[in-house]
Protein backbone atom coordinates (compact mmCIF):
# COMPACT_ATOMS: atom_id res chain seq x y z
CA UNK A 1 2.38 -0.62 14.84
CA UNK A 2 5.07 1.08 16.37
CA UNK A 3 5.35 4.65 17.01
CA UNK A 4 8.09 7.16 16.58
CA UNK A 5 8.62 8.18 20.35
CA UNK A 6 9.94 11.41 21.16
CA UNK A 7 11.59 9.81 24.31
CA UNK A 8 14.17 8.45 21.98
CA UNK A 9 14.79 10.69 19.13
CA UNK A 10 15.84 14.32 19.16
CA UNK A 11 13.21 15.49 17.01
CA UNK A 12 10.35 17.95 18.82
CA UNK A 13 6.62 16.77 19.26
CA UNK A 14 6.14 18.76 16.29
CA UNK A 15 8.07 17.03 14.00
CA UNK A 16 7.40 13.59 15.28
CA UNK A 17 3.38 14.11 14.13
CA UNK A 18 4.08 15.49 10.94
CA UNK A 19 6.59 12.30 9.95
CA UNK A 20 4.39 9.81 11.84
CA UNK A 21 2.81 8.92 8.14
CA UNK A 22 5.95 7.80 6.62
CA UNK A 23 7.22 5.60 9.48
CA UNK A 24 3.78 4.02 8.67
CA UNK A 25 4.84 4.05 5.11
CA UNK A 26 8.42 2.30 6.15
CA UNK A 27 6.58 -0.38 8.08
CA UNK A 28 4.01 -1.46 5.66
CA UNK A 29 6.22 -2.79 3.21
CA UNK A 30 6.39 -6.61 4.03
CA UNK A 31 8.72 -7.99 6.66
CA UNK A 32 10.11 -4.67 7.70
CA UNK A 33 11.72 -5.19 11.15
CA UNK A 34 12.38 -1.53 13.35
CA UNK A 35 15.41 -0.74 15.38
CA UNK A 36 16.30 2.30 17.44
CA UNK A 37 19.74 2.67 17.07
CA UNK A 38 20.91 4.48 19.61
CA UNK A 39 24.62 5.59 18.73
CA UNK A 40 22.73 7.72 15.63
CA UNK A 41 19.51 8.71 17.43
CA UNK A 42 17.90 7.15 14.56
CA UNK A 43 15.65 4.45 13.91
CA UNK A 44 16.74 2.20 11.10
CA UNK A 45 14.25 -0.28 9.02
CA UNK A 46 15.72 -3.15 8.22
CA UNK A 47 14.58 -6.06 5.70
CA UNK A 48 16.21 -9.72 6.32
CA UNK A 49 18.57 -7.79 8.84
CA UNK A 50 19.50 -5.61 5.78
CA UNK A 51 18.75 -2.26 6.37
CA UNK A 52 17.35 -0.28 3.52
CA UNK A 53 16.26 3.22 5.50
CA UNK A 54 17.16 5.06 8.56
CA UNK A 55 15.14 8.34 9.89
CA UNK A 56 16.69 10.74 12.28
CA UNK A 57 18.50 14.23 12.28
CA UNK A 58 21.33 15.85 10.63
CA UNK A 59 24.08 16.40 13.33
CA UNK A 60 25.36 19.40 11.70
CA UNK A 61 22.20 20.99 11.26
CA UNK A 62 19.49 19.51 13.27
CA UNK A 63 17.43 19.23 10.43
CA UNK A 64 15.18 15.74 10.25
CA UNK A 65 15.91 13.66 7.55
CA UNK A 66 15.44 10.18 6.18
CA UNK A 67 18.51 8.49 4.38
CA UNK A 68 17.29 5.43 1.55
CA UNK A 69 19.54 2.93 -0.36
CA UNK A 70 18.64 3.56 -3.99
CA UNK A 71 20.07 2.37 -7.17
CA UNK A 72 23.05 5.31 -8.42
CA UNK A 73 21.38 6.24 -11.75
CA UNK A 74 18.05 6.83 -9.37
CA UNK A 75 20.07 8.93 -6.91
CA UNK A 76 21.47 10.89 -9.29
CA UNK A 77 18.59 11.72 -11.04
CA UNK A 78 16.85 13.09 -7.91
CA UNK A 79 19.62 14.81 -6.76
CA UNK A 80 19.64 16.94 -9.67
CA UNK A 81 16.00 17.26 -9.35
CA UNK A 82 15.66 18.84 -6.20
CA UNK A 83 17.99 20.45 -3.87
CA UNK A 84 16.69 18.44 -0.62
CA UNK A 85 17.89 14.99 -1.83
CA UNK A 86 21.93 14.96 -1.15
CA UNK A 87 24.10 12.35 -1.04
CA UNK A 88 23.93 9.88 1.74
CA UNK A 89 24.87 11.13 5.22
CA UNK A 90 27.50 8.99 6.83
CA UNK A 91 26.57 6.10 3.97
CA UNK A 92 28.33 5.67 1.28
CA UNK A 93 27.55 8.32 -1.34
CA UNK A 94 26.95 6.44 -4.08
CA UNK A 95 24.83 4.01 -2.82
CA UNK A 96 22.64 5.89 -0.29
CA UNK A 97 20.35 9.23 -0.46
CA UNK A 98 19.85 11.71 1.97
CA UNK A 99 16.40 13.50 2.06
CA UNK A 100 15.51 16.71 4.24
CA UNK A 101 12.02 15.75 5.19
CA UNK A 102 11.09 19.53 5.88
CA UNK A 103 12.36 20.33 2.52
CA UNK A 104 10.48 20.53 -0.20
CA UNK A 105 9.98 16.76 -1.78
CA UNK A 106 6.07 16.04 -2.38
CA UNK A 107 4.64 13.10 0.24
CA UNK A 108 3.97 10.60 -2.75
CA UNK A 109 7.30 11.42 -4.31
CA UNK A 110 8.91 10.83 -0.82
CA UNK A 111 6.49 7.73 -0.80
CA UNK A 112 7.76 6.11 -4.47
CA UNK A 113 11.40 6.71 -3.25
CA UNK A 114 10.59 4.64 -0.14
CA UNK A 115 9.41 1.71 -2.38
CA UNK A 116 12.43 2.22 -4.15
CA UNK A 117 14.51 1.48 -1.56
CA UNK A 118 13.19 -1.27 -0.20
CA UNK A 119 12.55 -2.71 -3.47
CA UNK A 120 16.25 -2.77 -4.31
CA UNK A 121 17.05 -4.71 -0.85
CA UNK A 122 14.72 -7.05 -1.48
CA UNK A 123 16.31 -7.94 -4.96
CA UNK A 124 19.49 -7.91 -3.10
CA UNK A 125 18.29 -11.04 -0.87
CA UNK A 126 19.02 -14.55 -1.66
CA UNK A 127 16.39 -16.68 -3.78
CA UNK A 128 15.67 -18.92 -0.07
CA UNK A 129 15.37 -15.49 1.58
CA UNK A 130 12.60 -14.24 -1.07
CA UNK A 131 10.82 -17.39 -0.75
CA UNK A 132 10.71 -17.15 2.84
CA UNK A 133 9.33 -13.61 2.68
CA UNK A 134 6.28 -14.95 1.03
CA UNK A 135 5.59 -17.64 3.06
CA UNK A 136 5.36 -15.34 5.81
């Protein structure tokens, strides 16, 4: 399993040990492929070359954060729920959720929200795309 590597993120030794459980969490679900993406410092998790989640850091604030494609009624609702969940940054607001990971949003909440996300991706593939999934 991969590691986050502090040689190619901006986020301090620190940070990178206390976030190590939910790139684990991001590369359990099945099929998940990793990138570093360089232009955004971030790494992105991708499904089918889809992505559905990219972790990295806020440029305006340096805070660390973890942006998620969920479904808009979803985002909404935990938007309004708690104040470290804003609309997606540099996504497409409707579509994609920002979280501040040293906010305050509980591990297994953070946890079912990654699910979520990946969840809704994998509906999004074709039928042969599925199939292939579980061959694998």
């Amino acid at each position: 399993m991969a590691e986050i590597s502090s040689n190619v993120t901006p986020w301090s030794e620190n940070i990178i040990k206390s976030y190590q459980w939910l790139d684990e969490c991001l590369q359990k679900q099945p099929s998940t492929e990793k990138e570093f993406q360089p232009a955004w410092q971030a790494y992105k998790y991708l499904l089918c070359g889809k992505m559905y989640a990219y972790i990295g850091s806020d440029d305006r604030n340096g805070r660390p954060i973890i942006t998620l494609k969920l479904e808009p009624v979803f985002s909404d609702m935990l938007r309004s729920k708690y104040e470290d969940i804003v609309p997606g940054y540099y996504m497409n607001k409707m579509h994609w959720s920002t979280i501040y990971l040293d906010g305050n949003i509980p591990q297994d909440v953070l946890s079912d929200i990654v699910y979520a996300s990946y969840k809704l991706v994998r509906s999004s593939l074709s039928k042969k795309a599925q199939k292939k999934m579980l061959e694998k």
